[in-house]
N, C-alpha and C. Protein backbone atom coordinates (compact mmCIF):
# COMPACT_ATOMS: atom_id res chain seq x y z
N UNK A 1 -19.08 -4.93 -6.95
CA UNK A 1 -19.10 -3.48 -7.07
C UNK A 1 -19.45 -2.85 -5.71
N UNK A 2 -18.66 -2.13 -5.60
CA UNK A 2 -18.88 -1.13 -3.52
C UNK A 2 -19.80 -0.02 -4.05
N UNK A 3 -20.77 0.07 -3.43
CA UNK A 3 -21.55 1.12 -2.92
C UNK A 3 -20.76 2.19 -2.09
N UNK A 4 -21.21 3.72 -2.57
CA UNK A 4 -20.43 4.58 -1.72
C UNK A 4 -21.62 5.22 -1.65
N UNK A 5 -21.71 5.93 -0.39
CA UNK A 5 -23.01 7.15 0.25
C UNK A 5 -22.27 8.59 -0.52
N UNK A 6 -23.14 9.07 -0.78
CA UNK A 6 -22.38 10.82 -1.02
C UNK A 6 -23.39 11.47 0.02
N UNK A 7 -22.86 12.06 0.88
CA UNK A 7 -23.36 13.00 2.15
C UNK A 7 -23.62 14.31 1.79
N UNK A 8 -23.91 14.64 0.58
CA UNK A 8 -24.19 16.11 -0.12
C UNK A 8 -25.08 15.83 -1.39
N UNK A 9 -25.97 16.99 -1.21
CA UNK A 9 -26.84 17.03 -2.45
C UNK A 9 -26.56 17.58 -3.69
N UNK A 10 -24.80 18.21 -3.47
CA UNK A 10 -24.28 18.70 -4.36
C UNK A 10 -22.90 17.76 -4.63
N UNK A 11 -22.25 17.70 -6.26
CA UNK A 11 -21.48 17.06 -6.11
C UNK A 11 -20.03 17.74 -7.36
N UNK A 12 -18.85 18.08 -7.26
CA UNK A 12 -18.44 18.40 -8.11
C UNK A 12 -17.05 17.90 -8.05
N UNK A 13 -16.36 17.53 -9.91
CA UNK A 13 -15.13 16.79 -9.63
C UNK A 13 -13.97 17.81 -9.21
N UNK A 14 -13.15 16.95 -9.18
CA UNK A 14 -11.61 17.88 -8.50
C UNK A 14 -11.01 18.29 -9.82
N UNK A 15 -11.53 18.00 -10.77
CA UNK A 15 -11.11 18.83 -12.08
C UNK A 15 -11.82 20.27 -12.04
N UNK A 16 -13.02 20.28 -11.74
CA UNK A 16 -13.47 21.63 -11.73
C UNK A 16 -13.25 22.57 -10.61
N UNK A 17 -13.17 21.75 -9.35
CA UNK A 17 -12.96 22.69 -8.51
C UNK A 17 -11.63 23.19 -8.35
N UNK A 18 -10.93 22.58 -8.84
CA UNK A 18 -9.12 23.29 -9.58
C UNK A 18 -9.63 24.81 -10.68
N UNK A 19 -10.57 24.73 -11.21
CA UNK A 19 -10.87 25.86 -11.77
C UNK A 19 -11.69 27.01 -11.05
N UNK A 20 -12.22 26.80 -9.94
CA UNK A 20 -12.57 27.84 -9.39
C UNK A 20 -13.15 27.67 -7.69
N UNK A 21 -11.98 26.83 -7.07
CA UNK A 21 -12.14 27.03 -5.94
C UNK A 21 -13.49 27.12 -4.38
N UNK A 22 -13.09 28.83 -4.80
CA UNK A 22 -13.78 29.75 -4.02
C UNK A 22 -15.29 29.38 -4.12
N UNK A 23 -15.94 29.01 -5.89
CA UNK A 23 -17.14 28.79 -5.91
C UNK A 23 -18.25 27.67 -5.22
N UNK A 24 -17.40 26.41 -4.47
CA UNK A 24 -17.84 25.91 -4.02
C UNK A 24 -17.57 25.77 -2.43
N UNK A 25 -17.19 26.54 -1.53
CA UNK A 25 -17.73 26.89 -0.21
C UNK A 25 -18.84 27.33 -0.35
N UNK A 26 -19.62 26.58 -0.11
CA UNK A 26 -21.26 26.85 0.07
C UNK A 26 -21.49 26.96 2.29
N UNK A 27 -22.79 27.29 2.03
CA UNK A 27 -23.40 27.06 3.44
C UNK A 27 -23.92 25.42 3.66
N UNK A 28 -23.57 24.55 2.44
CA UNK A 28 -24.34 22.84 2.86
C UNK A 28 -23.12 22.38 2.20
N UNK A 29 -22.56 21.29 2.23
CA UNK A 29 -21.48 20.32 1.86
C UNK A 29 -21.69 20.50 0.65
N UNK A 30 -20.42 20.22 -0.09
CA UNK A 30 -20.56 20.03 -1.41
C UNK A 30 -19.24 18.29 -1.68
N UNK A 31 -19.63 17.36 -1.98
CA UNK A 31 -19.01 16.07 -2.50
C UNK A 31 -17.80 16.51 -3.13
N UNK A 32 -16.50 16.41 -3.06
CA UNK A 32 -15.84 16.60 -3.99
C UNK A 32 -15.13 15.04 -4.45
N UNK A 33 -15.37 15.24 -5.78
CA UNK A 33 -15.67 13.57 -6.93
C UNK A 33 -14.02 13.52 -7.05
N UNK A 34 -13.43 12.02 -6.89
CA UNK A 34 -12.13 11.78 -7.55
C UNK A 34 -12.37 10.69 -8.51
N UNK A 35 -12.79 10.47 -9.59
CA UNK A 35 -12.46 9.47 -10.56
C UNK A 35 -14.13 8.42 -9.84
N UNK A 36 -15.09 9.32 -10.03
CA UNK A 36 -16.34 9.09 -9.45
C UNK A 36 -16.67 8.41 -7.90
N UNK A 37 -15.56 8.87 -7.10
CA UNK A 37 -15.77 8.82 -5.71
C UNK A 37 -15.54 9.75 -4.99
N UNK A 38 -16.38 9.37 -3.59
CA UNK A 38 -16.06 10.72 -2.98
C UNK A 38 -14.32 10.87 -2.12
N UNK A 39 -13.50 12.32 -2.61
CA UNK A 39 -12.42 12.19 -2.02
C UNK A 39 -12.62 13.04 -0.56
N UNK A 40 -13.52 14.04 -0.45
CA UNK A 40 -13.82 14.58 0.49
C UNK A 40 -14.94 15.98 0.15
N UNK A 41 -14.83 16.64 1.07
CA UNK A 41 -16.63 17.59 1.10
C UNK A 41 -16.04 18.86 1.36
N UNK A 42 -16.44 19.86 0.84
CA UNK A 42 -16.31 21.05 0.86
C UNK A 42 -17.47 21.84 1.75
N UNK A 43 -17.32 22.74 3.10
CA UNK A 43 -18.09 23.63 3.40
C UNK A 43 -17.32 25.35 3.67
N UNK A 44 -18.17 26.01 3.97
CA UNK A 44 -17.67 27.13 4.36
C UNK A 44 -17.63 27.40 5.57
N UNK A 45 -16.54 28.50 5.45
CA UNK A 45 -15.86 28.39 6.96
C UNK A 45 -16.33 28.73 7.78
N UNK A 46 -18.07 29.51 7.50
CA UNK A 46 -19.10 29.67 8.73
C UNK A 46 -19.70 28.02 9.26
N UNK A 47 -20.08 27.50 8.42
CA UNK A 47 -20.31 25.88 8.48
C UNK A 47 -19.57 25.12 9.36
N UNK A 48 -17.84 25.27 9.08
CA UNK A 48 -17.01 24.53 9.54
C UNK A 48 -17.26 24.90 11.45
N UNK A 49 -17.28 25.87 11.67
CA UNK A 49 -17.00 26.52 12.58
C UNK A 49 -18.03 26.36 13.56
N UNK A 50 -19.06 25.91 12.96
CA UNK A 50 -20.35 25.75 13.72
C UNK A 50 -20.28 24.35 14.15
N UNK A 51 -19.82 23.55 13.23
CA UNK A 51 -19.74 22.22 13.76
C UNK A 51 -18.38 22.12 14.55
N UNK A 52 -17.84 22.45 14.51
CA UNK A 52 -16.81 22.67 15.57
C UNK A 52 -17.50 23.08 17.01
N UNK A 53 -17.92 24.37 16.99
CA UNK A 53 -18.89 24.44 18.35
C UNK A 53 -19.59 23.12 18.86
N UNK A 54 -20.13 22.73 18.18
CA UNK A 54 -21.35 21.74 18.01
C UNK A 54 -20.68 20.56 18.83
N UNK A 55 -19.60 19.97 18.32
CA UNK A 55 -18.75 19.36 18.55
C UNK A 55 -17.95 19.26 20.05
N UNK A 56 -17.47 20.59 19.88
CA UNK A 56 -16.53 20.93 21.07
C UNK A 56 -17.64 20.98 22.52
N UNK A 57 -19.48 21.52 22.19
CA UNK A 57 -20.23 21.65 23.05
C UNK A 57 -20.31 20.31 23.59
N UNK A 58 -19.91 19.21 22.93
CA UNK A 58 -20.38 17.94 23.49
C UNK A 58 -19.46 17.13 24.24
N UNK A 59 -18.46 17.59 24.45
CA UNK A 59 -17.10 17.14 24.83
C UNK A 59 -16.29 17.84 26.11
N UNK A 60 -16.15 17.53 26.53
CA UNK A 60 -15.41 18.04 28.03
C UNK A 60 -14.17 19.00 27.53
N UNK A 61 -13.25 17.77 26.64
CA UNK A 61 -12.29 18.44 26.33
C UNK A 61 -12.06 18.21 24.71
N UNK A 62 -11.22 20.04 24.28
CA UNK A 62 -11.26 19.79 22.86
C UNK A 62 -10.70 18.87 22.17
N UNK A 63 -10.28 18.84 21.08
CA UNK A 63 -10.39 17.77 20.44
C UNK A 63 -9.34 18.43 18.94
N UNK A 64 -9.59 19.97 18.86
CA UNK A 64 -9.30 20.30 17.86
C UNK A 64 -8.76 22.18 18.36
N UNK A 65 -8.53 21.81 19.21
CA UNK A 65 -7.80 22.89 19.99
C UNK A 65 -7.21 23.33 20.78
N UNK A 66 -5.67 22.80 21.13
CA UNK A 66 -4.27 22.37 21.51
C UNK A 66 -4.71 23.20 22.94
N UNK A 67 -4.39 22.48 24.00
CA UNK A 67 -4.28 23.34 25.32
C UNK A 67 -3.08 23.88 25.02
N UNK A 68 -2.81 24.74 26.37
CA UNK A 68 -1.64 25.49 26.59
C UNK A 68 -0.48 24.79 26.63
N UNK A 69 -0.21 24.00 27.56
CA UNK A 69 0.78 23.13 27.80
C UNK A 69 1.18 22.90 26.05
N UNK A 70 0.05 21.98 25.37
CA UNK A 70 0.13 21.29 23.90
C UNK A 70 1.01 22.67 22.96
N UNK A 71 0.66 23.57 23.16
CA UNK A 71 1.13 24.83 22.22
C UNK A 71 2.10 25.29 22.89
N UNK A 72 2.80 25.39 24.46
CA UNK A 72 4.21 25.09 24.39
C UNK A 72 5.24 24.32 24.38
N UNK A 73 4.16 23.17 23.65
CA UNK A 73 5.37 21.93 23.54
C UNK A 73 5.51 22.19 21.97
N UNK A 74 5.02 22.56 21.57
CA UNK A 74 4.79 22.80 19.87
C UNK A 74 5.77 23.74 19.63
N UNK A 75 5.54 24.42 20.23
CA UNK A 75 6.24 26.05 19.79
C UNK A 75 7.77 25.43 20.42
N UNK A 76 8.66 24.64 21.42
CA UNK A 76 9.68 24.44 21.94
C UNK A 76 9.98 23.12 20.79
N UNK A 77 9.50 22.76 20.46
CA UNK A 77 9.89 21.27 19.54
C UNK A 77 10.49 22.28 17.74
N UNK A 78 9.16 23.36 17.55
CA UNK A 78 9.38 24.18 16.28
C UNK A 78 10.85 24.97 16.27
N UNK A 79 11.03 25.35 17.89
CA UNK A 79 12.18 26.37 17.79
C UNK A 79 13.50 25.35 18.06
N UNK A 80 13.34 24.37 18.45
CA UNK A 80 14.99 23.57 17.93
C UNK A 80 14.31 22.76 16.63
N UNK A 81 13.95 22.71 15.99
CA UNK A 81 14.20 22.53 14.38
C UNK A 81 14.44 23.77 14.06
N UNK A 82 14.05 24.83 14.28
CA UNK A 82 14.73 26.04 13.48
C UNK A 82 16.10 26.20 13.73
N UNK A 83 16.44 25.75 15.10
CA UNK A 83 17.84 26.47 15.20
C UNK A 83 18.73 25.66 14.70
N UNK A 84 18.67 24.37 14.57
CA UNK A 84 19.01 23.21 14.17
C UNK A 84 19.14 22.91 12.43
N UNK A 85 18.02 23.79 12.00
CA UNK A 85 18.42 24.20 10.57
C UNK A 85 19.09 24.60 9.85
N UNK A 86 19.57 24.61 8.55
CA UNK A 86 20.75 24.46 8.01
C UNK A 86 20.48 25.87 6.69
N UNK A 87 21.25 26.59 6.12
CA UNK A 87 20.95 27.35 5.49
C UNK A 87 20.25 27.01 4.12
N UNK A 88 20.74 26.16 3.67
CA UNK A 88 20.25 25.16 2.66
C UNK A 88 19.16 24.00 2.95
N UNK A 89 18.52 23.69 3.87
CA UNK A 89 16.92 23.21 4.69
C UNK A 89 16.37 24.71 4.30
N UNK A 90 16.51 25.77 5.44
CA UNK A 90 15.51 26.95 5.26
C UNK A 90 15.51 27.54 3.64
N UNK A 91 16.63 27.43 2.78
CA UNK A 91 16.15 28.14 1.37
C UNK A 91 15.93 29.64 1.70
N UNK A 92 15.08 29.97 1.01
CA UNK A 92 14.90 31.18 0.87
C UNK A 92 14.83 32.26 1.71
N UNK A 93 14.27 31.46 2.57
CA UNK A 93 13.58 32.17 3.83
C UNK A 93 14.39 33.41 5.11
N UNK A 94 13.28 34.30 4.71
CA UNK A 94 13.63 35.71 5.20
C UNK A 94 12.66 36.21 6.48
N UNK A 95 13.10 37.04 6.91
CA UNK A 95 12.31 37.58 8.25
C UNK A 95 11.95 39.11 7.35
């Protein structure tokens, strides 16, 4: 039998949090349970954001925030799949 750590003092399944979301962004992690394991942790997006600082303070370079160069290679790779797209790929899609 595996031992699993839960990294939160709170813990709720993915059945409930399908019912209401929003209620568990807390300010401390919350466990979210798949079939009594952990599938991953819920915080709020003041939380998230702090450890991101936290993170990014310790590091030369980011990690989780595309330089320039990275975001015009992104944006030039996105715009030939668009143009390259087919009316029936895009579906619905309107400007």
């Amino acid at each position: 039998m595996a031992i699993q750590s839960i990294l939160a003092e709170k813990t709720v399944s993915v059945t409930e949090l399908r019912k209401k979301p929003c209620d568990y962004f807390m300010d401390e992690p919350v466990a979210v349970l798949s079939n009594n394991k952990t599938a991953g942790y819920m915080i709020s997006a003041q939380v998230y954001e702090q450890m991101i600082a936290l993170i990014e303070s310790q590091s030369k370079i980011s990690r989780f925030r595309p330089t320039q160069e990275r975001l015009s290679q992104i944006a030039k790779e996105n715009a030939q799949v668009l143009l390259a797209a087919s009316d029936e790929t895009l579906g619905d899609f309107t400007e």
